[in-house]
Protein backbone atom coordinates (compact mmCIF):
# COMPACT_ATOMS: atom_id res chain seq x y z
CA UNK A 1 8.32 -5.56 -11.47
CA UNK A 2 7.81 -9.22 -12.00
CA UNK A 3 6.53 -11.47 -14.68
CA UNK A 4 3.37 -10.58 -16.37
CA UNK A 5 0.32 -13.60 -16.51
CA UNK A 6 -1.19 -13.53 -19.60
CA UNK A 7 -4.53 -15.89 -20.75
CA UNK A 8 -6.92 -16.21 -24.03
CA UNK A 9 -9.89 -17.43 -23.98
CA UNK A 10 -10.00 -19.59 -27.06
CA UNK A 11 -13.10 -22.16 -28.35
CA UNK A 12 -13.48 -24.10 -31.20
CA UNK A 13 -14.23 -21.82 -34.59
CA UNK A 14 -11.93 -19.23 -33.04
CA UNK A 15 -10.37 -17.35 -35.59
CA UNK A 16 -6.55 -18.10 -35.31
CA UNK A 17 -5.23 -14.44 -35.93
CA UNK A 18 -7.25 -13.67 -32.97
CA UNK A 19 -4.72 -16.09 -30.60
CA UNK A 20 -1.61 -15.95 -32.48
CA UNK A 21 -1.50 -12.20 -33.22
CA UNK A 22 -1.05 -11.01 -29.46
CA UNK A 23 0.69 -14.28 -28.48
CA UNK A 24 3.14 -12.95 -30.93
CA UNK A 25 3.39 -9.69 -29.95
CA UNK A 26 3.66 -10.59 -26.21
CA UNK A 27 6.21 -13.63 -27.08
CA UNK A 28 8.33 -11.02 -28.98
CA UNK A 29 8.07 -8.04 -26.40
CA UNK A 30 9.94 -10.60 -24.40
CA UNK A 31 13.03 -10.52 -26.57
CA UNK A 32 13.70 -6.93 -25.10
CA UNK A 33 12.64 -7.17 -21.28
CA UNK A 34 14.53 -8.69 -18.64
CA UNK A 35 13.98 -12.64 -18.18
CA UNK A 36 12.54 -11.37 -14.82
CA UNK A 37 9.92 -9.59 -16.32
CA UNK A 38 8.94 -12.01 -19.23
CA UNK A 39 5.06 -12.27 -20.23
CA UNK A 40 3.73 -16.15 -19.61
CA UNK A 41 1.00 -16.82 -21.91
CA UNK A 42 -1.17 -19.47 -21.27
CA UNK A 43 -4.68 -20.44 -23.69
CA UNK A 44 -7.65 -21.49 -21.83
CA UNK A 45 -10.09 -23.16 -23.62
CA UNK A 46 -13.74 -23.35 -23.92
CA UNK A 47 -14.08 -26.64 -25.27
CA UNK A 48 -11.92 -29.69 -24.44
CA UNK A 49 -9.67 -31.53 -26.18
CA UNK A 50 -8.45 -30.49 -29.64
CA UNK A 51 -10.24 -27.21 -31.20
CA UNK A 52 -10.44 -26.55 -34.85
CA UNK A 53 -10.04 -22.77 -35.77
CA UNK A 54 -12.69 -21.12 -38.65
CA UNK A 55 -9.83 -21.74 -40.98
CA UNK A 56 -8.82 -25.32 -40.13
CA UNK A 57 -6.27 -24.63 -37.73
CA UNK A 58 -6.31 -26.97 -35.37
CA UNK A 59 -5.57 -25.57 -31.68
CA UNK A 60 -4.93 -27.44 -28.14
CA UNK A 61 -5.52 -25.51 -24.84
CA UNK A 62 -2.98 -25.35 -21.83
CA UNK A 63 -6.13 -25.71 -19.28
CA UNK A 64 -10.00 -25.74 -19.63
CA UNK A 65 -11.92 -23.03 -18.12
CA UNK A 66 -13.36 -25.29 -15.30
CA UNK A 67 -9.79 -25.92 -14.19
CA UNK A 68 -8.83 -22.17 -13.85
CA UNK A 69 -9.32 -20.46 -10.83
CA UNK A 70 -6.71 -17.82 -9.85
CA UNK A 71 -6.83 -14.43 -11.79
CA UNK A 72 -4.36 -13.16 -14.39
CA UNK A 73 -2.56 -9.78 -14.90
CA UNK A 74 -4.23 -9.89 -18.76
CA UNK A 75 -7.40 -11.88 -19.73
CA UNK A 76 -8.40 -11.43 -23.36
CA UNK A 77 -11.38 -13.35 -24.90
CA UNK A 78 -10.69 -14.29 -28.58
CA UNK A 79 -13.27 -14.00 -31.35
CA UNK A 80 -14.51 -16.07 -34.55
CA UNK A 81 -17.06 -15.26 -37.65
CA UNK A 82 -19.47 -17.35 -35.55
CA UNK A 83 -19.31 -15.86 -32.02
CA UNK A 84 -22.00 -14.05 -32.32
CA UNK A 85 -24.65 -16.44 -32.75
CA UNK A 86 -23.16 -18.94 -29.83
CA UNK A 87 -24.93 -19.97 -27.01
CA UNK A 88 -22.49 -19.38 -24.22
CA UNK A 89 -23.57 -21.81 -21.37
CA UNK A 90 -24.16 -19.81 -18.05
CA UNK A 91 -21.46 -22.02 -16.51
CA UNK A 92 -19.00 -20.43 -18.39
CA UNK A 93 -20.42 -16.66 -18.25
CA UNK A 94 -20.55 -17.19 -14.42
CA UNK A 95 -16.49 -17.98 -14.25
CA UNK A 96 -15.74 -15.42 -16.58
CA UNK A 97 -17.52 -12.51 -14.20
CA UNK A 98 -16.08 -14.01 -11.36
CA UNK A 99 -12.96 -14.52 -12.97
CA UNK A 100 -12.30 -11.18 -14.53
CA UNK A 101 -12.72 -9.49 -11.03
CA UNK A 102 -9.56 -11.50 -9.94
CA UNK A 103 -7.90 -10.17 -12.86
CA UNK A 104 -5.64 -6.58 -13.50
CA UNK A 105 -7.14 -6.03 -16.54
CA UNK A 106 -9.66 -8.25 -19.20
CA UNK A 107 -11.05 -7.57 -22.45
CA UNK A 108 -11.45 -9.01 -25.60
CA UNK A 109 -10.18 -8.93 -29.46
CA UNK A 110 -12.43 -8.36 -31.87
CA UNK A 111 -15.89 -10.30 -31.32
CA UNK A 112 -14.45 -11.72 -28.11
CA UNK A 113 -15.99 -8.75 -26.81
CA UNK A 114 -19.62 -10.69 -27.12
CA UNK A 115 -18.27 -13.45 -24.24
CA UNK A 116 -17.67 -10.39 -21.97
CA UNK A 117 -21.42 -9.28 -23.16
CA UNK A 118 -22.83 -12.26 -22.19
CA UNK A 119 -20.95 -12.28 -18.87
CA UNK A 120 -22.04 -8.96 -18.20
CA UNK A 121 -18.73 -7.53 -18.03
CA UNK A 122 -19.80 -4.62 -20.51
CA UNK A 123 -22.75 -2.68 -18.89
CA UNK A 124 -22.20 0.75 -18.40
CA UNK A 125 -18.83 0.31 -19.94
CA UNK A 126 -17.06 2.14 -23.62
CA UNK A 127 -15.87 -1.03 -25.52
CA UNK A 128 -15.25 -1.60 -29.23
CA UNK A 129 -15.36 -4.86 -31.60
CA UNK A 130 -15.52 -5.81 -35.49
CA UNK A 131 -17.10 -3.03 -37.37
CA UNK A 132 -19.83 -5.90 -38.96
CA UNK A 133 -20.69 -7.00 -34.84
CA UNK A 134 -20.76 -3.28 -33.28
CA UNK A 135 -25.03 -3.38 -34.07
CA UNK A 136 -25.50 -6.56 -32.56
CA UNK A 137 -23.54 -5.99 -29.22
CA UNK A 138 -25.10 -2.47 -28.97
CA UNK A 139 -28.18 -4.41 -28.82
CA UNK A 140 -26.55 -6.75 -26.94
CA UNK A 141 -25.48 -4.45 -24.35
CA UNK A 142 -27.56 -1.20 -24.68
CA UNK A 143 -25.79 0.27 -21.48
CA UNK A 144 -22.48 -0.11 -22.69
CA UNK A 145 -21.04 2.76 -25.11
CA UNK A 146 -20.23 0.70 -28.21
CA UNK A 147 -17.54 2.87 -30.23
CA UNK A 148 -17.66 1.13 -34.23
CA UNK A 149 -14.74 2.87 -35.56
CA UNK A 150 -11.70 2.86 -32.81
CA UNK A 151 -8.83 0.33 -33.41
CA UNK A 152 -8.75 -0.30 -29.47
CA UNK A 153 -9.93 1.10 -26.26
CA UNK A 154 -9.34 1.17 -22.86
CA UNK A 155 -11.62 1.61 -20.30
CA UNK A 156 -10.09 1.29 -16.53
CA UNK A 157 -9.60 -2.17 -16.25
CA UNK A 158 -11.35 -3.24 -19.41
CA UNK A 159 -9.73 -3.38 -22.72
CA UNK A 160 -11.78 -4.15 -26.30
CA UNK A 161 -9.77 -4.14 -29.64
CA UNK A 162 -11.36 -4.28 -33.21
CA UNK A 163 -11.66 -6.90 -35.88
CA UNK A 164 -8.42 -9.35 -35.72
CA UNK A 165 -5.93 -7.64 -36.84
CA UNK A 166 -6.08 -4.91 -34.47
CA UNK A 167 -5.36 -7.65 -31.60
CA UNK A 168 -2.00 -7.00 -32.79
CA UNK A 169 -2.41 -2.86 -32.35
CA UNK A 170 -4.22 -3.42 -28.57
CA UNK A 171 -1.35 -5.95 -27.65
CA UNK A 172 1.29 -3.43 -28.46
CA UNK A 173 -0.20 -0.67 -26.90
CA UNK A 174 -0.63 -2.81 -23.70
CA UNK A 175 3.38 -3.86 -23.94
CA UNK A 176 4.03 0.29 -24.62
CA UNK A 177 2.31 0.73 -21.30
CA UNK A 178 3.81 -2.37 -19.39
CA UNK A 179 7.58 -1.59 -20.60
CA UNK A 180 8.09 1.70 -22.72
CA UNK A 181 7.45 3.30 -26.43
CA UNK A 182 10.90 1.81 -27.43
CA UNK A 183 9.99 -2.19 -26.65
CA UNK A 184 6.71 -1.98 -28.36
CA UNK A 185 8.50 0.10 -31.36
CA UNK A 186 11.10 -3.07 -31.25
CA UNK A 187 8.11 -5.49 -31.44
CA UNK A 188 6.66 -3.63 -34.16
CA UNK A 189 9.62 -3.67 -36.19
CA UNK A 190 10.08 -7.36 -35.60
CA UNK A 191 6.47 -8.08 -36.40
CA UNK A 192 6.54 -5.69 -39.68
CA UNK A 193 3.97 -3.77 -38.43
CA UNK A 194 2.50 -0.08 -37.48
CA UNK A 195 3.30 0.35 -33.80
CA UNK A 196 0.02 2.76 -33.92
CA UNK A 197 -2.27 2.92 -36.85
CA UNK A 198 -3.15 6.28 -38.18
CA UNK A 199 -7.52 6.35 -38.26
CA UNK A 200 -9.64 4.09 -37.00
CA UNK A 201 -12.11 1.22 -38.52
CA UNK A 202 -13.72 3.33 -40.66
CA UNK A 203 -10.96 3.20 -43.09
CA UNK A 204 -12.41 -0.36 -43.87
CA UNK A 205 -16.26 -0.38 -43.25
CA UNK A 206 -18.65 0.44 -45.33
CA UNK A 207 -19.68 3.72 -44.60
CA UNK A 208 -23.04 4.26 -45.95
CA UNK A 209 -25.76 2.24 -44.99
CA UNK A 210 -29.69 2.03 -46.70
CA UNK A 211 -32.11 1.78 -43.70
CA UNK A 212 -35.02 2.91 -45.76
CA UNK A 213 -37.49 -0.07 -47.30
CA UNK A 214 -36.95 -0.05 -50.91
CA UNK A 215 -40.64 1.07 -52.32
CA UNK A 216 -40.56 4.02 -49.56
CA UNK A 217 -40.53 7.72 -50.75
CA UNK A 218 -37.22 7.95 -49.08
CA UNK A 219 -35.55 5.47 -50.99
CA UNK A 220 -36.16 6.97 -54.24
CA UNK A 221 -34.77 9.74 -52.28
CA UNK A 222 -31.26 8.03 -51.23
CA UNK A 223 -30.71 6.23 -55.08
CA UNK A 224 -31.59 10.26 -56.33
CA UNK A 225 -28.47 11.15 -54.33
CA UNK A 226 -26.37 8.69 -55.17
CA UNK A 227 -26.98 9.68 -58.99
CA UNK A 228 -26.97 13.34 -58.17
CA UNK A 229 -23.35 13.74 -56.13
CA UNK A 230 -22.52 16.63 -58.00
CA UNK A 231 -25.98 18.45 -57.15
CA UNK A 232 -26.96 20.84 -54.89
CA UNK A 233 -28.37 18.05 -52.41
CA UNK A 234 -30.17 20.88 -49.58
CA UNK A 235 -32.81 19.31 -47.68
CA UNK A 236 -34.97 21.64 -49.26
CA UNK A 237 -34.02 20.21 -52.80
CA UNK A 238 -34.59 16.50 -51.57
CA UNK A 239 -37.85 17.15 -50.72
CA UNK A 240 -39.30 18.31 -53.79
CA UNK A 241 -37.87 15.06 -55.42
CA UNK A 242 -41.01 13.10 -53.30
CA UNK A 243 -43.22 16.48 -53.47
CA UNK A 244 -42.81 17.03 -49.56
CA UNK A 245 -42.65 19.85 -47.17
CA UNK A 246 -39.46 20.17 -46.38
CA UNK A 247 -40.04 19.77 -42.52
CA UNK A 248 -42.04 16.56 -42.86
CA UNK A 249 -39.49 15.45 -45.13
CA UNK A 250 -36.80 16.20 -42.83
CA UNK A 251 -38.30 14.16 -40.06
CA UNK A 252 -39.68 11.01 -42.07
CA UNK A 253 -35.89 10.20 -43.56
CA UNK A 254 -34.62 10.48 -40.30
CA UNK A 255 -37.12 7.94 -38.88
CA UNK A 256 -36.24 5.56 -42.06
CA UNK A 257 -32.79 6.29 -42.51
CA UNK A 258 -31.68 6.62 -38.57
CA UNK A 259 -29.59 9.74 -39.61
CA UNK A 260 -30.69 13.27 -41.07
CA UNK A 261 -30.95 13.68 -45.16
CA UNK A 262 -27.23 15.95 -45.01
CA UNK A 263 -25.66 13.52 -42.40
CA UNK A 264 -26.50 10.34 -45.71
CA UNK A 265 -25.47 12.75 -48.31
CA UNK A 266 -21.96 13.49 -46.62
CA UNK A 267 -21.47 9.63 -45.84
CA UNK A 268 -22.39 8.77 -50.12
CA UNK A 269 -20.23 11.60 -50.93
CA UNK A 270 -17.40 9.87 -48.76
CA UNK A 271 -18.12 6.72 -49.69
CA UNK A 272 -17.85 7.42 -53.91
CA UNK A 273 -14.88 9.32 -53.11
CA UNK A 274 -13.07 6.26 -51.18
CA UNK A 275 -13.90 4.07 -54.20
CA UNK A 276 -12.58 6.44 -56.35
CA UNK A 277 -9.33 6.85 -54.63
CA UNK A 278 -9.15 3.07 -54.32
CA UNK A 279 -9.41 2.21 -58.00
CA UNK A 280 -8.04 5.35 -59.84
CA UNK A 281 -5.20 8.02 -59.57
CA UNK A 282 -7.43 10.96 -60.88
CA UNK A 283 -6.11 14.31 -58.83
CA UNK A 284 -7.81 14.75 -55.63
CA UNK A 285 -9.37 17.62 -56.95
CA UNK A 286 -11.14 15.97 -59.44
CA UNK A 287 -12.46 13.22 -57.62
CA UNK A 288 -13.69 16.18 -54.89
CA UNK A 289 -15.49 17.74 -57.74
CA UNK A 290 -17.14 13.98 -59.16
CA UNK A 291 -18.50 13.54 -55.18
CA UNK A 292 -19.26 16.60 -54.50
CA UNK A 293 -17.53 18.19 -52.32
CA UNK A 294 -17.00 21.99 -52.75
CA UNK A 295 -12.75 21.60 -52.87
CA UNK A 296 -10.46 19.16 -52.30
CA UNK A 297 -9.65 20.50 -49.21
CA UNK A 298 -13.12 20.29 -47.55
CA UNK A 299 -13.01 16.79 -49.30
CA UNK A 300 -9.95 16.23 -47.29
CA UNK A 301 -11.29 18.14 -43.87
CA UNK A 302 -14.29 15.54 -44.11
CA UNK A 303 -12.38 12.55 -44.58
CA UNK A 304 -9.85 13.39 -41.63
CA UNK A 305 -12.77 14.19 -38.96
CA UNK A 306 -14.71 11.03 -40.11
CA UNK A 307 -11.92 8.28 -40.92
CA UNK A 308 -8.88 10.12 -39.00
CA UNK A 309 -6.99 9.89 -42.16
CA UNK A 310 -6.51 12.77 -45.00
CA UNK A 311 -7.63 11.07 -48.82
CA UNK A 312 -4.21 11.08 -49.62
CA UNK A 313 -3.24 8.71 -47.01
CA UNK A 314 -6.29 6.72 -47.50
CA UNK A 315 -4.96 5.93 -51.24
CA UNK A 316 -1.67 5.02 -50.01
CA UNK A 317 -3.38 2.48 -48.19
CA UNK A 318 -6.00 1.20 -50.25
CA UNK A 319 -5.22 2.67 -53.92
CA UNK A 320 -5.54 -0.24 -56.17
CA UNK A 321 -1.86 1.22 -58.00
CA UNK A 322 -0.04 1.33 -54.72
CA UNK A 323 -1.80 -2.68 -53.51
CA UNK A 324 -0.13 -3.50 -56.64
């Protein structure tokens, strides 16, 4: 095994995390490998010259794109709040495709994921990103299989992480791979971080969404269930609160709402209970009855097939008592 060639994409507005989170996590991986073996990281920029990060950081790359032509073992494209509104010249998008096929493996942390978009590097391809950008680069991208809620995936060559943060998770999962569970549990520990995250980004999204224009029939339907948890919230029920048949009910909130009436009234139900768990200590059975749910644990079955973590564990994460 030899030494492992290691680029980011950077540009000016990047967010910082973005580049120093798996430039960390690579730099430290190297404490425990052979000096043989060591990770070179190198930041290629967009933009020449000095590059101001979204929060002020100021950043300079080793080489601009134009200057790079020999592929990488790891080519990550960094993201920024303002990524996905760029205009990417073609110049650029052309070296990255032709670029990435010279490399191991590419990919992208969080948003980054929009330059490989752009570049064309996505089509027909599972990927991930921010929560807030998975819409626009499924509309992007409508061939590629845009997944809103994993921390990181891999897809052959191809590697996507989520928002920021999860850079870090993707980078040690990559160093597991490269050198073993026990360096990337090293780097972890150094780092003060999970060397894998339990659950996935819906843990921090907002999980309920109100598709439906606000004077429609169905969203006098939606506020009704968010004021009604406790109810008996049937399809059947919901349509007698607009005088509808239930089928014709059934089939105008999914058109509005872009999921079916029980598929909104589990997400609200999961949603109050997630603020309730973040802001109070009440038993889990209690807030199971306040949403809802039948018991605590189908509260807790729901939560673990949607979020991947039981409400227990979400309030050690988020309760407002434990943040404290």
């Amino acid at each position: 095994m030899t030494s492992r060639r290691i680029a980011l994409v950077v540009f000016a507005g990047a967010q910082s995390l973005d580049i120093t989170g798996p430039m960390d996590v690579f730099a430290e991986a190297n404490r425990f490998i052979l000096p043989e073996h060591h990770y070179q990281l190198e930041v290629v920029g967009i933009d020449q010259g000095l590059m101001k990060c979204s929060n002020g950081l100021l950043i300079m790359a080793d080489r601009h794109y134009s200057e790079v032509t020999q592929g990488y073992d790891l080519l990550l494209c960094v993201g920024g709040p303002d990524l996905p509104l760029m205009n990417l010249s073609s110049d650029f998008s052309r070296w990255l495709a032709s670029l990435s096929r010279t490399c191991c493996r590419f990919g992208s942390i969080c948003n980054g994921a929009f330059m490989l978009a752009h570049a064309g590097l996505l089509d027909g391809r599972r990927a991930t990103t921010h929560w807030n950008d998975a819409e626009a680069l499924a509309r992007l991208c409508p061939t590629a299989k845009i997944d809103p809620d994993k921390l990181y995936i891999q897809d052959d060559e191809l590697v996507t992480s989520a928002g920021v943060t999860a850079g870090i998770d993707l980078s040690l999962f990559l160093v597991s791979k490269d050198h073993g569970a026990e360096v990337a549990l090293n780097v972890a520990k150094r780092l003060v971080v999970f060397k894998q995250r339990s659950g996935g980004q819906s843990q921090f999204s907002p999980f309920l969404t109100l598709h439906a224009e606000p004077t429609s029939p169905i969203a006098l339907v939606q506020q009704y269930v968010l004021n009604h948890l406790r109810a008996r919230l049937t399809v059947e029920e919901l349509a007698k609160v607009v005088n509808m048949s239930t089928r014709h009910f059934a089939r105008l909130f999914l058109l509005e709402s872009k999921v079916t009436p029980a598929e909104f009234v589990e997400r609200a139900r999961v949603d109050a209970a997630r603020t309730a768990l973040e802001l109070n200590q009440s038993p889990l059975k209690a807030v199971a009855y306040d949403c809802g749910f039948y018991s605590a644990s189908h509260m807790r079955s729901v939560f673990v097939r949607r979020m991947g973590v039981s409400p227990r564990q979400f309030r050690q994460n988020f309760g407002a008592t434990q943040a404290s």
